[in-house]
C-alpha atoms as a PDB file:
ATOM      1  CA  UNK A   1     130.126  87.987 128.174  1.00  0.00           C
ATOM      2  CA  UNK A   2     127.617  87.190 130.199  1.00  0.00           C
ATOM      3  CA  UNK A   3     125.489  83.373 130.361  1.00  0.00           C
ATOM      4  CA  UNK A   4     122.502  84.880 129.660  1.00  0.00           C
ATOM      5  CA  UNK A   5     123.051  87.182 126.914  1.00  0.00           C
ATOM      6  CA  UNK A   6     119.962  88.155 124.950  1.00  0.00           C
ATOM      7  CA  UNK A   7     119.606  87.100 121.003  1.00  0.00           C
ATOM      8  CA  UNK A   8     120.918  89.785 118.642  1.00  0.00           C
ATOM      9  CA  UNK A   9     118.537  89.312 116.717  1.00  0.00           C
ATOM     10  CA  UNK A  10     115.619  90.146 119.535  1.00  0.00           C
ATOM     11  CA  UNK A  11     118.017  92.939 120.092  1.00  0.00           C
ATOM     12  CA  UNK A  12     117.445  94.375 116.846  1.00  0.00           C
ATOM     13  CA  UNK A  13     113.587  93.678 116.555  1.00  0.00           C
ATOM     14  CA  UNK A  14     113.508  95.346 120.192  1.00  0.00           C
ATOM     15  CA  UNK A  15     115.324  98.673 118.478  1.00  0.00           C
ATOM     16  CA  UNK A  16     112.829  98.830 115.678  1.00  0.00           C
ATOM     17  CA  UNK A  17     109.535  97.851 117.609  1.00  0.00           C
ATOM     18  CA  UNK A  18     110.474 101.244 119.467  1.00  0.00           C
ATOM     19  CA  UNK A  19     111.129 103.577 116.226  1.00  0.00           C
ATOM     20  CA  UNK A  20     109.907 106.654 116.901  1.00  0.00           C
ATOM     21  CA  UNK A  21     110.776 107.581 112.807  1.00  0.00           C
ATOM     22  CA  UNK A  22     111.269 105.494 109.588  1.00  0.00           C
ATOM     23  CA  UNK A  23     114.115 106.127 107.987  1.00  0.00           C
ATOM     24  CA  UNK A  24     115.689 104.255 105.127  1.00  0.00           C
ATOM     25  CA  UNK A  25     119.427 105.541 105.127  1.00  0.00           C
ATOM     26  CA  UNK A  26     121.443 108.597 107.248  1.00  0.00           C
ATOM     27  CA  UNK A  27     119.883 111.585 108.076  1.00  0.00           C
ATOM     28  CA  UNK A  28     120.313 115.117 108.782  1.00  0.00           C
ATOM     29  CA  UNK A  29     123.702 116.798 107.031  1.00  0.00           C
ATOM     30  CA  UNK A  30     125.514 114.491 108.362  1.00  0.00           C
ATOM     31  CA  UNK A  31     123.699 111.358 106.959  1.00  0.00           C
ATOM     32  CA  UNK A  32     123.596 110.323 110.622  1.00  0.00           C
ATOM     33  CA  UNK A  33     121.769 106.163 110.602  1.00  0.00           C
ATOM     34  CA  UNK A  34     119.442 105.945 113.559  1.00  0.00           C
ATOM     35  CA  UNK A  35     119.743 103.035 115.785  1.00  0.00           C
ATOM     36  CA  UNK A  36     116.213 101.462 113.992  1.00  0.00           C
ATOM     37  CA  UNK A  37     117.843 102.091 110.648  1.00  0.00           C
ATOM     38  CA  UNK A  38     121.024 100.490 111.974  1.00  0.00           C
ATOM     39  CA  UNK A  39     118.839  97.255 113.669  1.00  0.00           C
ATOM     40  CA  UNK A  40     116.650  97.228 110.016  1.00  0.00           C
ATOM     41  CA  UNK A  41     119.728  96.580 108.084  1.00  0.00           C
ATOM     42  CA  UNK A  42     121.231  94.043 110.579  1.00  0.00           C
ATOM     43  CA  UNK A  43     117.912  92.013 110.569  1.00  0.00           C
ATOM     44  CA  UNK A  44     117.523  92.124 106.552  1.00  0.00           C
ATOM     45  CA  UNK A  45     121.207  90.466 106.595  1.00  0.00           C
ATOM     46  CA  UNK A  46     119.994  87.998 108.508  1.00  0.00           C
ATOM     47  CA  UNK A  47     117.104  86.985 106.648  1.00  0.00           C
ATOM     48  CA  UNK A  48     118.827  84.443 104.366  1.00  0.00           C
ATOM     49  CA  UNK A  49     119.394  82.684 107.603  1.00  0.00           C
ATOM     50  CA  UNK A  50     116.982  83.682 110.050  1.00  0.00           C
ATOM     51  CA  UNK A  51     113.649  83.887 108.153  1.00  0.00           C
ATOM     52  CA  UNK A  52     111.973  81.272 109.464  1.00  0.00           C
ATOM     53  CA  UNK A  53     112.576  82.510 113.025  1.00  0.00           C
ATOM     54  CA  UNK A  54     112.295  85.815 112.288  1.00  0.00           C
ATOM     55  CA  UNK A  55     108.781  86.044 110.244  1.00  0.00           C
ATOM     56  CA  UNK A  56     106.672  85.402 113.201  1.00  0.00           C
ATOM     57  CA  UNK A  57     108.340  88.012 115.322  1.00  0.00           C
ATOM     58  CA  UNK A  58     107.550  90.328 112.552  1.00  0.00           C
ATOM     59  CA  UNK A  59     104.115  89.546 111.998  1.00  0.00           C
ATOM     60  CA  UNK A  60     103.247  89.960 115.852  1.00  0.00           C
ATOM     61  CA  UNK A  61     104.871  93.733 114.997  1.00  0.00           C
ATOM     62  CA  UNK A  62     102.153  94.765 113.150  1.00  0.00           C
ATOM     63  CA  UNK A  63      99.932  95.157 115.948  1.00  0.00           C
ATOM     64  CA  UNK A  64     102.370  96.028 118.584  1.00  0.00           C
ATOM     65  CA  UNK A  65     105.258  97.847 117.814  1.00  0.00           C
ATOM     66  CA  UNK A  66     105.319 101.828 117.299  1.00  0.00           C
ATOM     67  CA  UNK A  67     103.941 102.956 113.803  1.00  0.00           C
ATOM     68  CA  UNK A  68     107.376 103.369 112.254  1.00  0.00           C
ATOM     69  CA  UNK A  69     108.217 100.077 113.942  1.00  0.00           C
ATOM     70  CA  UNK A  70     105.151  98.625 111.867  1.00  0.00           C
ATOM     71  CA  UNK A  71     106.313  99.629 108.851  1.00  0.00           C
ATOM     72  CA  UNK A  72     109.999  98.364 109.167  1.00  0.00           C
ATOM     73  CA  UNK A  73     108.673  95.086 110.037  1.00  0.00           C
ATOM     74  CA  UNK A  74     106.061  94.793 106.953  1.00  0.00           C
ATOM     75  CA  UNK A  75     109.339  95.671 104.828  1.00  0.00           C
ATOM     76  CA  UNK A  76     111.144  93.314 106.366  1.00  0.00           C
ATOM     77  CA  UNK A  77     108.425  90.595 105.524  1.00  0.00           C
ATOM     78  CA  UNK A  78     108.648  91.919 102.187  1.00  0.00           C
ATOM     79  CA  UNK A  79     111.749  90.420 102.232  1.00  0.00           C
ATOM     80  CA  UNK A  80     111.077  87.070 103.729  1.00  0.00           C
ATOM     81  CA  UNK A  81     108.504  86.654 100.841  1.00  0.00           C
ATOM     82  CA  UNK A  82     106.335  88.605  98.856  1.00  0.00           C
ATOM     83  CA  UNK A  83     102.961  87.345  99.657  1.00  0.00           C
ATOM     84  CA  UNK A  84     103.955  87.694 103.278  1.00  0.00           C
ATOM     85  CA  UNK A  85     105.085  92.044 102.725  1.00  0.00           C
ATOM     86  CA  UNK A  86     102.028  92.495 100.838  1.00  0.00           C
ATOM     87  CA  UNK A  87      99.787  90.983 103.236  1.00  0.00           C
ATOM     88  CA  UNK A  88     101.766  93.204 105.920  1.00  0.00           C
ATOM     89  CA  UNK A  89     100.879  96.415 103.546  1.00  0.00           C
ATOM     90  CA  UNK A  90      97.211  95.210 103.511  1.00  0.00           C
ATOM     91  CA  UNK A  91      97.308  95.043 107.339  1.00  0.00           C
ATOM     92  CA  UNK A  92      98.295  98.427 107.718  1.00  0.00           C
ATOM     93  CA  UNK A  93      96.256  99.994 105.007  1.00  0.00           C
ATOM     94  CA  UNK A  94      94.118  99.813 107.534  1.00  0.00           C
ATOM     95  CA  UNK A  95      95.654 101.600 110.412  1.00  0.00           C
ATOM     96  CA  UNK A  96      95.382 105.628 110.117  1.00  0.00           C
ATOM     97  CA  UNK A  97      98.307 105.970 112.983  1.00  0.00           C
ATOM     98  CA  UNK A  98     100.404 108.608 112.190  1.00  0.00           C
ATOM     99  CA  UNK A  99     104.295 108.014 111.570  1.00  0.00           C
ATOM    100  CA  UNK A 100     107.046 110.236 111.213  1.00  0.00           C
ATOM    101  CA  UNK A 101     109.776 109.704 108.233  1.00  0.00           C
ATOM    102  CA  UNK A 102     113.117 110.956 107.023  1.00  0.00           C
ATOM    103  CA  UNK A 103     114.427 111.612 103.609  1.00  0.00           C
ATOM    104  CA  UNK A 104     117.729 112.710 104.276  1.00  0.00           C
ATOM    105  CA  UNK A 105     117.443 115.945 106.041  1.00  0.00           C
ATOM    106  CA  UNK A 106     114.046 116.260 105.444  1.00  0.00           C
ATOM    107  CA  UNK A 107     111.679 114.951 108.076  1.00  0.00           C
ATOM    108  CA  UNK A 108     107.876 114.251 107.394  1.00  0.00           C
ATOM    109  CA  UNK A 109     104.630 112.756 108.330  1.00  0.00           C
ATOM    110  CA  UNK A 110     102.086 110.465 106.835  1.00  0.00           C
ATOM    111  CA  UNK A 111      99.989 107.685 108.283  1.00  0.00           C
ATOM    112  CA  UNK A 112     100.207 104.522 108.128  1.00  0.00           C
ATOM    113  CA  UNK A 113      97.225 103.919 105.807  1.00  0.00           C
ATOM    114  CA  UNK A 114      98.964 106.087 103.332  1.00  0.00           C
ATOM    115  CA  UNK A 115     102.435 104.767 103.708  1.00  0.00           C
ATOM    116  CA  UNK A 116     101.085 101.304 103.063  1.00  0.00           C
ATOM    117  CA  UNK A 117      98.848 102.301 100.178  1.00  0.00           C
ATOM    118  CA  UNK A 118     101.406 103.630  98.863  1.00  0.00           C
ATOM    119  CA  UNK A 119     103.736 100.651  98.939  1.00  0.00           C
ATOM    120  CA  UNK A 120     100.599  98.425  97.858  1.00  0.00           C
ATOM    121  CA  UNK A 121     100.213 100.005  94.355  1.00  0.00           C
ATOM    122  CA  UNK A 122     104.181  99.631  93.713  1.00  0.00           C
END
């Protein structure tokens, strides 16, 4: 180990900022997780400990990261607090990117504006 290794948890943020799908558990017939699915669950364990820290980094993601990397973060700020996710959903109800997801095997596409909609009238 190096002196200058990077934060695990920028690790993981780095991994989802770059999704290039959103995907919630394994894909494909093999229920295969992507590397963003993999850094999503790592970060939500961290929360409990990491929120403070973390919820900033998150919020800067909704204007920078890829679309699927957007909505990871606003469920991830979901989980930091509630006002926080739905003011994340709000954000991107906005945004009419378009964003590839999985359900299992099945692979789709939707925009952000709907995604976050949708999540807003849960």
């Amino acid at each position: 180990m190096g002196l200058f290794n990077k934060n695990p948890l920028d690790t993981q943020l780095g991994e989802i900022a770059r999704a290039e799908s959103v995907a919630f558990g394994g894909v494909g017939i093999a229920g295969t997780l992507l590397p963003a699915t993999q850094a999503y669950f790592s970060l939500e364990e961290a929360l409990p400990l990491h929120k403070h820290e973390l919820k900033p980094k998150l919020e800067r993601m909704l204007d920078s990261a890829t679309p699927a990397g957007r909505i990871y973060a606003a469920e991830l700020l979901n989980h930091v607090e509630a006002a926080a996710g739905q003011a994340a959903w709000r954000r991107l109800a906005g945004q009419d990117a378009e964003v590839s997801t999985f359900s299992g095997c099945i692979m789709g596409k939707t925009t952000l504006h709907r995604y976050a909609t949708d999540r807003l009238e849960r």
